[in-house]
N, C-alpha and C. Protein backbone atom coordinates (compact mmCIF):
# COMPACT_ATOMS: atom_id res chain seq x y z
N UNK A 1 225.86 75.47 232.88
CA UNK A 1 224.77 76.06 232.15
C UNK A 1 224.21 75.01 231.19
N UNK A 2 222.57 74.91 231.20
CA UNK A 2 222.22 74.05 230.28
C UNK A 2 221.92 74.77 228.98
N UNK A 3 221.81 73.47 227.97
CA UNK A 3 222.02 74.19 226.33
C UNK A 3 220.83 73.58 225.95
N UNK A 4 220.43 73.73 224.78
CA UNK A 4 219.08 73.91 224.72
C UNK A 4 218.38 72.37 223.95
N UNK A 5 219.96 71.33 223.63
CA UNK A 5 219.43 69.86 223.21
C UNK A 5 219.00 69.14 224.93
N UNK A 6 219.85 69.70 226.09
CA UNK A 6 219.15 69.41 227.15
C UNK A 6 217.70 69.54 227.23
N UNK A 7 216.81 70.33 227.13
CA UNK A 7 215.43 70.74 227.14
C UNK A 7 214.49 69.11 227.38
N UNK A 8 213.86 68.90 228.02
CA UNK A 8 212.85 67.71 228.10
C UNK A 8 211.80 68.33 227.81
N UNK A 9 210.96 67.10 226.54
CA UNK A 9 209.84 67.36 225.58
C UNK A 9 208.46 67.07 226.66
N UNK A 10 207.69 67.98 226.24
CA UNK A 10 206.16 67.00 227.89
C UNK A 10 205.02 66.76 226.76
N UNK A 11 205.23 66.87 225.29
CA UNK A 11 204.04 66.57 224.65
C UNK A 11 204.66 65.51 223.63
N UNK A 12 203.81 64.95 222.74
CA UNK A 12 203.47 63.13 222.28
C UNK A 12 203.11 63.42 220.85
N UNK A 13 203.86 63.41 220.01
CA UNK A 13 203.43 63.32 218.61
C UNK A 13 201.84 62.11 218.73
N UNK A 14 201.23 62.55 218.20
CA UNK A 14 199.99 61.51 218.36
C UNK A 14 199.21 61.01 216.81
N UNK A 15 199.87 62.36 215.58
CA UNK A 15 199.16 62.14 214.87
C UNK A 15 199.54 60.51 213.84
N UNK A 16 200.52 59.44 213.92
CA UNK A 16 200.75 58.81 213.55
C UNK A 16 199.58 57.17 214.13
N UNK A 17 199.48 57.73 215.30
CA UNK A 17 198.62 57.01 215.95
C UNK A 17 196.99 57.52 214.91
N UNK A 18 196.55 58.59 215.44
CA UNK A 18 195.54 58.75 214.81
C UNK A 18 195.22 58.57 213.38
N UNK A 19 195.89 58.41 212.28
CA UNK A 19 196.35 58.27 211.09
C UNK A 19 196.07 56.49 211.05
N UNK A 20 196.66 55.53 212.18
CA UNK A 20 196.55 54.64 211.98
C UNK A 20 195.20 53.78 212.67
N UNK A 21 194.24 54.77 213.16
CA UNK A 21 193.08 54.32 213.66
C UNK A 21 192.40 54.66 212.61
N UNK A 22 192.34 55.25 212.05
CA UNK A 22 191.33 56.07 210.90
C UNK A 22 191.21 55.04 209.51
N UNK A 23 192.62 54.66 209.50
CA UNK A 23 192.83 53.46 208.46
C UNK A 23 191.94 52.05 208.69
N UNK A 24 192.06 51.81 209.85
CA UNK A 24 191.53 50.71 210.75
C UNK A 24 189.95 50.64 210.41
N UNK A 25 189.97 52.27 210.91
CA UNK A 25 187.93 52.23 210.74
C UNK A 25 187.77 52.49 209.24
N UNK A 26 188.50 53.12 208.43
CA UNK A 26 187.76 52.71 207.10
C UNK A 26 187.77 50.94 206.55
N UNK A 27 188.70 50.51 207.04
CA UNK A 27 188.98 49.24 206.32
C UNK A 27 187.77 48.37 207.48
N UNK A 28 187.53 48.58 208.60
CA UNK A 28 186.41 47.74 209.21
C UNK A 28 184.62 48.16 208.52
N UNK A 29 184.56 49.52 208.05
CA UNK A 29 183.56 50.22 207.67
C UNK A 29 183.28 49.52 206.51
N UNK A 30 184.60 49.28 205.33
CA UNK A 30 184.22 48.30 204.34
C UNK A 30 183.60 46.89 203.78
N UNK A 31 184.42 46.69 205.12
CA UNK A 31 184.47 44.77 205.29
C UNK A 31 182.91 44.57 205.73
N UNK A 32 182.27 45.08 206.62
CA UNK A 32 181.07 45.25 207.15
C UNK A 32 180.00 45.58 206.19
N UNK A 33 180.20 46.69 205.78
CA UNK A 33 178.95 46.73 204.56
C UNK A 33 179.25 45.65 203.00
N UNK A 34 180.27 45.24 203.15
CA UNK A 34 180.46 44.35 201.90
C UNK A 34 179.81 43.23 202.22
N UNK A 35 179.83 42.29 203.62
CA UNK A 35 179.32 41.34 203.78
C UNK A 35 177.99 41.09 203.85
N UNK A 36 177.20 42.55 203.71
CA UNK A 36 175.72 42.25 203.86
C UNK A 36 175.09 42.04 202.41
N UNK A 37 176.41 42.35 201.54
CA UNK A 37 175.13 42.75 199.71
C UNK A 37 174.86 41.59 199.44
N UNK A 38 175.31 39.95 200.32
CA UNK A 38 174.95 38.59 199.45
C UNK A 38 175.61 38.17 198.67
N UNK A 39 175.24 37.07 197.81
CA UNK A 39 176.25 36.83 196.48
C UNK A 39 175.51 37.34 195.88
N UNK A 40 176.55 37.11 194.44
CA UNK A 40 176.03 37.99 192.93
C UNK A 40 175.02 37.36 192.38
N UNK A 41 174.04 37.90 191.91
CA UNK A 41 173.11 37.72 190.77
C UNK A 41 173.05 38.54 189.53
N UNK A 42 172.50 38.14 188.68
CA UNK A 42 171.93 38.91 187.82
C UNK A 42 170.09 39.76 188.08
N UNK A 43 170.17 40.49 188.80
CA UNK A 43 169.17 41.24 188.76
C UNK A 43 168.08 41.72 187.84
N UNK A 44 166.76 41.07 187.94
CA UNK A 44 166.12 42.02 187.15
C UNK A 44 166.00 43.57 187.18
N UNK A 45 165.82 43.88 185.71
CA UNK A 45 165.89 45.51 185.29
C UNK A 45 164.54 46.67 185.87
N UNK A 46 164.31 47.76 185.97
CA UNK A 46 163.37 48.86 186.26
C UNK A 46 163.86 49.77 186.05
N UNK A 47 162.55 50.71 185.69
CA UNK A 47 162.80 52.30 185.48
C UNK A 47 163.66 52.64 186.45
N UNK A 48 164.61 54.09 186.23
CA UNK A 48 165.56 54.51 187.21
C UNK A 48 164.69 55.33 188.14
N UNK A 49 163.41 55.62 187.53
CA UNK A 49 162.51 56.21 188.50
C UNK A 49 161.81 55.40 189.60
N UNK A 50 161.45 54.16 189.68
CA UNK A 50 161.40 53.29 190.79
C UNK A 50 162.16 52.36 191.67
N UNK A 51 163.42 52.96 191.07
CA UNK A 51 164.61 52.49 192.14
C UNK A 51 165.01 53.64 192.94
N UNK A 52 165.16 53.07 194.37
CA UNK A 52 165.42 53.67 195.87
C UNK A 52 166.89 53.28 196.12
N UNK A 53 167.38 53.64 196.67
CA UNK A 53 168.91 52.95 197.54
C UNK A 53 168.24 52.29 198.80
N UNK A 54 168.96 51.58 199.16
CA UNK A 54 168.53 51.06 200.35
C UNK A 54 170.02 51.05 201.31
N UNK A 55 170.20 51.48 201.91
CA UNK A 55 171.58 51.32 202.97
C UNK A 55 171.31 50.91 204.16
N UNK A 56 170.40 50.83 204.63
CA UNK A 56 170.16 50.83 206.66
C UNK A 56 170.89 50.05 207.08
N UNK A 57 171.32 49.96 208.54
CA UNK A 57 172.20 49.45 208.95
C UNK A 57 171.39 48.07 209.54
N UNK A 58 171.67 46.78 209.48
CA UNK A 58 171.08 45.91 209.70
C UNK A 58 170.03 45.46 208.95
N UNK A 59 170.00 45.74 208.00
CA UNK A 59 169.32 45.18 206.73
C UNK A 59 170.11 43.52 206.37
N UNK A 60 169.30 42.89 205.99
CA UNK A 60 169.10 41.41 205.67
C UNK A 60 168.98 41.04 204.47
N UNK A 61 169.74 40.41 203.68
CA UNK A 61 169.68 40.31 201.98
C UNK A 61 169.42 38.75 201.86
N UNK A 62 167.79 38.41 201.71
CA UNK A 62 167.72 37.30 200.90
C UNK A 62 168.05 36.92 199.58
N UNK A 63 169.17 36.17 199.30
CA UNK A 63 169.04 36.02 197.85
C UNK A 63 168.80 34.79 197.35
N UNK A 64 168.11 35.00 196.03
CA UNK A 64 167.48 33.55 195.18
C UNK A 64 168.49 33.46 193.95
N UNK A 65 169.13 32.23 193.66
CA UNK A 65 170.13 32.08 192.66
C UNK A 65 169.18 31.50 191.94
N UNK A 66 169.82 31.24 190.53
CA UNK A 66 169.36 30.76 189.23
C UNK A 66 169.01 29.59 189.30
N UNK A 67 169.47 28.62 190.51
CA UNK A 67 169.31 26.96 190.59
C UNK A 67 168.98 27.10 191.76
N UNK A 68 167.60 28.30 192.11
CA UNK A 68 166.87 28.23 193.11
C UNK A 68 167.57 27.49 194.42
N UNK A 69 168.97 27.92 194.62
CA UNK A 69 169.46 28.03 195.99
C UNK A 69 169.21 29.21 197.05
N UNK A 70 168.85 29.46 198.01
CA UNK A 70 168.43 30.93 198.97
C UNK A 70 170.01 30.93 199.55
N UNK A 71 170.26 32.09 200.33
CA UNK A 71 171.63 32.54 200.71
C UNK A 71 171.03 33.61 201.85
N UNK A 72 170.78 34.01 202.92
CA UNK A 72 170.71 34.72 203.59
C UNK A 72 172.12 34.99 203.91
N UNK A 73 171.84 36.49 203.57
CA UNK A 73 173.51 37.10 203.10
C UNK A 73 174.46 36.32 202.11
N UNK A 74 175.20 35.81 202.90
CA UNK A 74 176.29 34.59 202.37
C UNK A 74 175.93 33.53 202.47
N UNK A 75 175.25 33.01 202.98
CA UNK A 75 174.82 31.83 203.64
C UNK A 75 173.97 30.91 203.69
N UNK A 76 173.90 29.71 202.58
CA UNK A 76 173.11 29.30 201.82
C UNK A 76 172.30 28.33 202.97
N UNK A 77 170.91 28.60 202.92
CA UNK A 77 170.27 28.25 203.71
C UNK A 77 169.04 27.36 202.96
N UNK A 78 168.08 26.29 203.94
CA UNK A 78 166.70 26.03 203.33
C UNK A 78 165.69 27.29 203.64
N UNK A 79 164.60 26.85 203.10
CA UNK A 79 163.25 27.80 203.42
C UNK A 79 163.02 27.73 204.83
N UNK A 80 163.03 27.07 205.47
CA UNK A 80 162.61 26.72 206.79
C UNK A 80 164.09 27.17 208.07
N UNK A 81 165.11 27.22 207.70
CA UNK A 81 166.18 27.79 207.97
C UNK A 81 165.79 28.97 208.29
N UNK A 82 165.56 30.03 207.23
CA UNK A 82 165.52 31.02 206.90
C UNK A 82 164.38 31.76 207.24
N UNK A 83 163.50 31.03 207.71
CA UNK A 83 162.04 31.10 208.32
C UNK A 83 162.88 31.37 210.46
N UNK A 84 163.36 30.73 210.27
CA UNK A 84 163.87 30.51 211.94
C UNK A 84 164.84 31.60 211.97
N UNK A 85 165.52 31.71 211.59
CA UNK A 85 166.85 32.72 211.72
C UNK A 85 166.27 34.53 211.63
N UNK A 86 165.07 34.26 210.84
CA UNK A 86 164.93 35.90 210.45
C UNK A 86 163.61 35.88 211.80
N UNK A 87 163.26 35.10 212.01
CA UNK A 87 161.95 35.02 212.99
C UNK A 87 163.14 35.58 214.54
N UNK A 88 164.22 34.50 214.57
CA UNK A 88 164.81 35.56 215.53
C UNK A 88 165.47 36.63 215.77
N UNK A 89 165.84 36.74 214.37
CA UNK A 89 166.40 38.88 214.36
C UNK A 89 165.12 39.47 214.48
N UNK A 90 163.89 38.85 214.06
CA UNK A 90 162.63 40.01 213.94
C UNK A 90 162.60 40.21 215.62
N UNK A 91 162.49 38.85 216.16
CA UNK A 91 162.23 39.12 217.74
C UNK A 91 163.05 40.30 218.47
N UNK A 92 164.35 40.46 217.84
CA UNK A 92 165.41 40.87 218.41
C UNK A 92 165.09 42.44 218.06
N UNK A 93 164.83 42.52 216.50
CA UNK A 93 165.02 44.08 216.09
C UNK A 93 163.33 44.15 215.64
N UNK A 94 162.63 45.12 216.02
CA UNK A 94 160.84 45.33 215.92
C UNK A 94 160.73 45.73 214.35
N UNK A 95 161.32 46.50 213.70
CA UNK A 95 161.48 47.04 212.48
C UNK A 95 163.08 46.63 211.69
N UNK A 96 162.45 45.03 211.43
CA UNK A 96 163.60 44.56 210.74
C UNK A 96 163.70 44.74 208.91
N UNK A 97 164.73 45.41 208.27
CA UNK A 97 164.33 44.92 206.97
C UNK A 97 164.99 44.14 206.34
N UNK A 98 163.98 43.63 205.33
CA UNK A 98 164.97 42.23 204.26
C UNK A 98 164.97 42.61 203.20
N UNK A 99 165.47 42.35 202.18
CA UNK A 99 165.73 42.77 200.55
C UNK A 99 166.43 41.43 200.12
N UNK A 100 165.05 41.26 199.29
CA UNK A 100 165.07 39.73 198.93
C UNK A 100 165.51 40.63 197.14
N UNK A 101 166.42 39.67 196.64
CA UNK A 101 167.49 39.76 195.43
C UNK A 101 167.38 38.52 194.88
N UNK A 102 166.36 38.86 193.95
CA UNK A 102 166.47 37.21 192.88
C UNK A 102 167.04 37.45 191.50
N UNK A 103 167.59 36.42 191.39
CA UNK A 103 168.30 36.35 189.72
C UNK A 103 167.37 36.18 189.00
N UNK A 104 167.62 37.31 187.60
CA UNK A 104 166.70 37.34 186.72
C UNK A 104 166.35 36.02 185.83
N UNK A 105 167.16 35.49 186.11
CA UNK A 105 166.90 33.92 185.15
C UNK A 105 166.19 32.82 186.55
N UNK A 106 166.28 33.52 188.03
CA UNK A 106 165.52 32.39 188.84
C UNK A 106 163.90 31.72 188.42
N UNK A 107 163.52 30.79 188.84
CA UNK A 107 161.63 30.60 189.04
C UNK A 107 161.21 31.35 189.97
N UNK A 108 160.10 31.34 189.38
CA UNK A 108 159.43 32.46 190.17
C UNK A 108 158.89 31.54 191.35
N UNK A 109 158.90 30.64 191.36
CA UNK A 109 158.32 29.65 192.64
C UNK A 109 159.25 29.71 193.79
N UNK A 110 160.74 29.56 193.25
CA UNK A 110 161.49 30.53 194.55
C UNK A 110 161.19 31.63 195.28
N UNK A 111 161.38 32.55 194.34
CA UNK A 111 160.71 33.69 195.22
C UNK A 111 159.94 33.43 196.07
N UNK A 112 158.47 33.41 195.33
CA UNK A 112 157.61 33.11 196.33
C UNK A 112 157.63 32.12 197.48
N UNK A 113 158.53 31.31 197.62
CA UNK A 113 158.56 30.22 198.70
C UNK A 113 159.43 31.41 199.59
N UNK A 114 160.37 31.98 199.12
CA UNK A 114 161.11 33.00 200.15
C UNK A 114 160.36 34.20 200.70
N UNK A 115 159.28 34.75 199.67
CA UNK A 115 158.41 35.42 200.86
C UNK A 115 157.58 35.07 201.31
N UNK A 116 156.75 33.74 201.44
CA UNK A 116 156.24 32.94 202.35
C UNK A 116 156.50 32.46 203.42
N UNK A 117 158.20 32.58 203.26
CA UNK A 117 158.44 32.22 204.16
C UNK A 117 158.79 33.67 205.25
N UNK A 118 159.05 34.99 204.82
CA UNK A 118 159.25 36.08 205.56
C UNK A 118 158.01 36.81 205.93
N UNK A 119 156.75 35.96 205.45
CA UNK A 119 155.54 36.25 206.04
C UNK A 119 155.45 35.11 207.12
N UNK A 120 155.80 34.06 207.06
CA UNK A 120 155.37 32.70 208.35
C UNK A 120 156.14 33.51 209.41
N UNK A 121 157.67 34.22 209.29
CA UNK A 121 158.55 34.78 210.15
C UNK A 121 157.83 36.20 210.65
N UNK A 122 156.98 36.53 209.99
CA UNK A 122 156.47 38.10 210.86
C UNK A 122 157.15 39.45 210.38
N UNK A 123 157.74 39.08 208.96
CA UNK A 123 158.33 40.95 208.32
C UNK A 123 157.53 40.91 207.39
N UNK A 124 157.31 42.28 207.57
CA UNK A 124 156.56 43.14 206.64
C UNK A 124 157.24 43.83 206.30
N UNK A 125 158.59 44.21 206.81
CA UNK A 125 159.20 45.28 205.78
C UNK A 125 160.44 44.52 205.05
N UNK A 126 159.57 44.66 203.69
CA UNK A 126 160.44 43.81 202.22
C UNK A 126 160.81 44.65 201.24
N UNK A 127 161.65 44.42 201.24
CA UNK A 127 162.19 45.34 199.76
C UNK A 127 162.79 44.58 198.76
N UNK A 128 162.34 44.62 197.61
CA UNK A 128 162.65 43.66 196.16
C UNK A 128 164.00 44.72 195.38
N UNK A 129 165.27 43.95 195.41
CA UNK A 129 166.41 44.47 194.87
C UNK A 129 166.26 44.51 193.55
N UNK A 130 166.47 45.37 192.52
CA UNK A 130 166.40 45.30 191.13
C UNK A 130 167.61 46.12 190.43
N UNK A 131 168.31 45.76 189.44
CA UNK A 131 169.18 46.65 188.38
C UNK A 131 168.59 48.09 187.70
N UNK A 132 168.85 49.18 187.41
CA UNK A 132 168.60 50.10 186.91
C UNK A 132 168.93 49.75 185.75
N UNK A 133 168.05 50.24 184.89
CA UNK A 133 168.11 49.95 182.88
C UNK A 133 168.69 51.13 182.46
């Protein structure tokens, strides 16, 4: 006669597995949107009433440092660099956006050389990053 530690199991504890995928995708979900915000600046200030969030997925962060270095994303680039690289995501994606992020202590001649240059590249959709006051 069999006893009942004989018994063979036909189902799979699974939730340790699932527990450890879930971990996986938050920690890839992070790493991913962290790498797009750029380096740090100091941002100029605006009303809290003309600040938007911006999240989209594939968004492009030009940034202008204080010693008028550019960084697309991380990635410190020239004007003409940066003219080529976004000219081929535009090709790639029809409705690309950029969010150009200048330090409040940059020249303003940066800037403008960086959206001169995302007009020679063909975007029109720009968005200017700013601090809430």
């Amino acid at each position: 006669m069999a006893s009942a530690d004989d018994k063979s199991y036909d189902d799979i504890n699974v939730t340790p597995m699932v527990d450890l995928y879930l971990v996986l995708l938050l920690i890839f979900i992070i790493m991913t949107t962290a790498g797009v915000q750029g380096t740090k600046v100091n941002l100029p200030k605006a009303n809290k009433n003309s600040v938007q969030e911006l999240g989209v997925p594939g968004m492009q962060a030009v940034t202008v440092s204080n010693q008028g270095k550019i960084f697309l994303n991380t990635i410190p680039v020239t004007t003409a660099e940066l003219e080529s690289k976004l000219g081929a995501l535009k090709a790639k994606k029809k409705n690309l956006l950029v969010v150009v992020r200048g330090d409040s202590r940059s020249q303003y001649q940066g800037i403008m050389d960086v959206l001169d240059a995302l007009g020679r590249a063909g975007i029109d959709n720009i968005g200017m990053a700013t601090a809430s006051k």
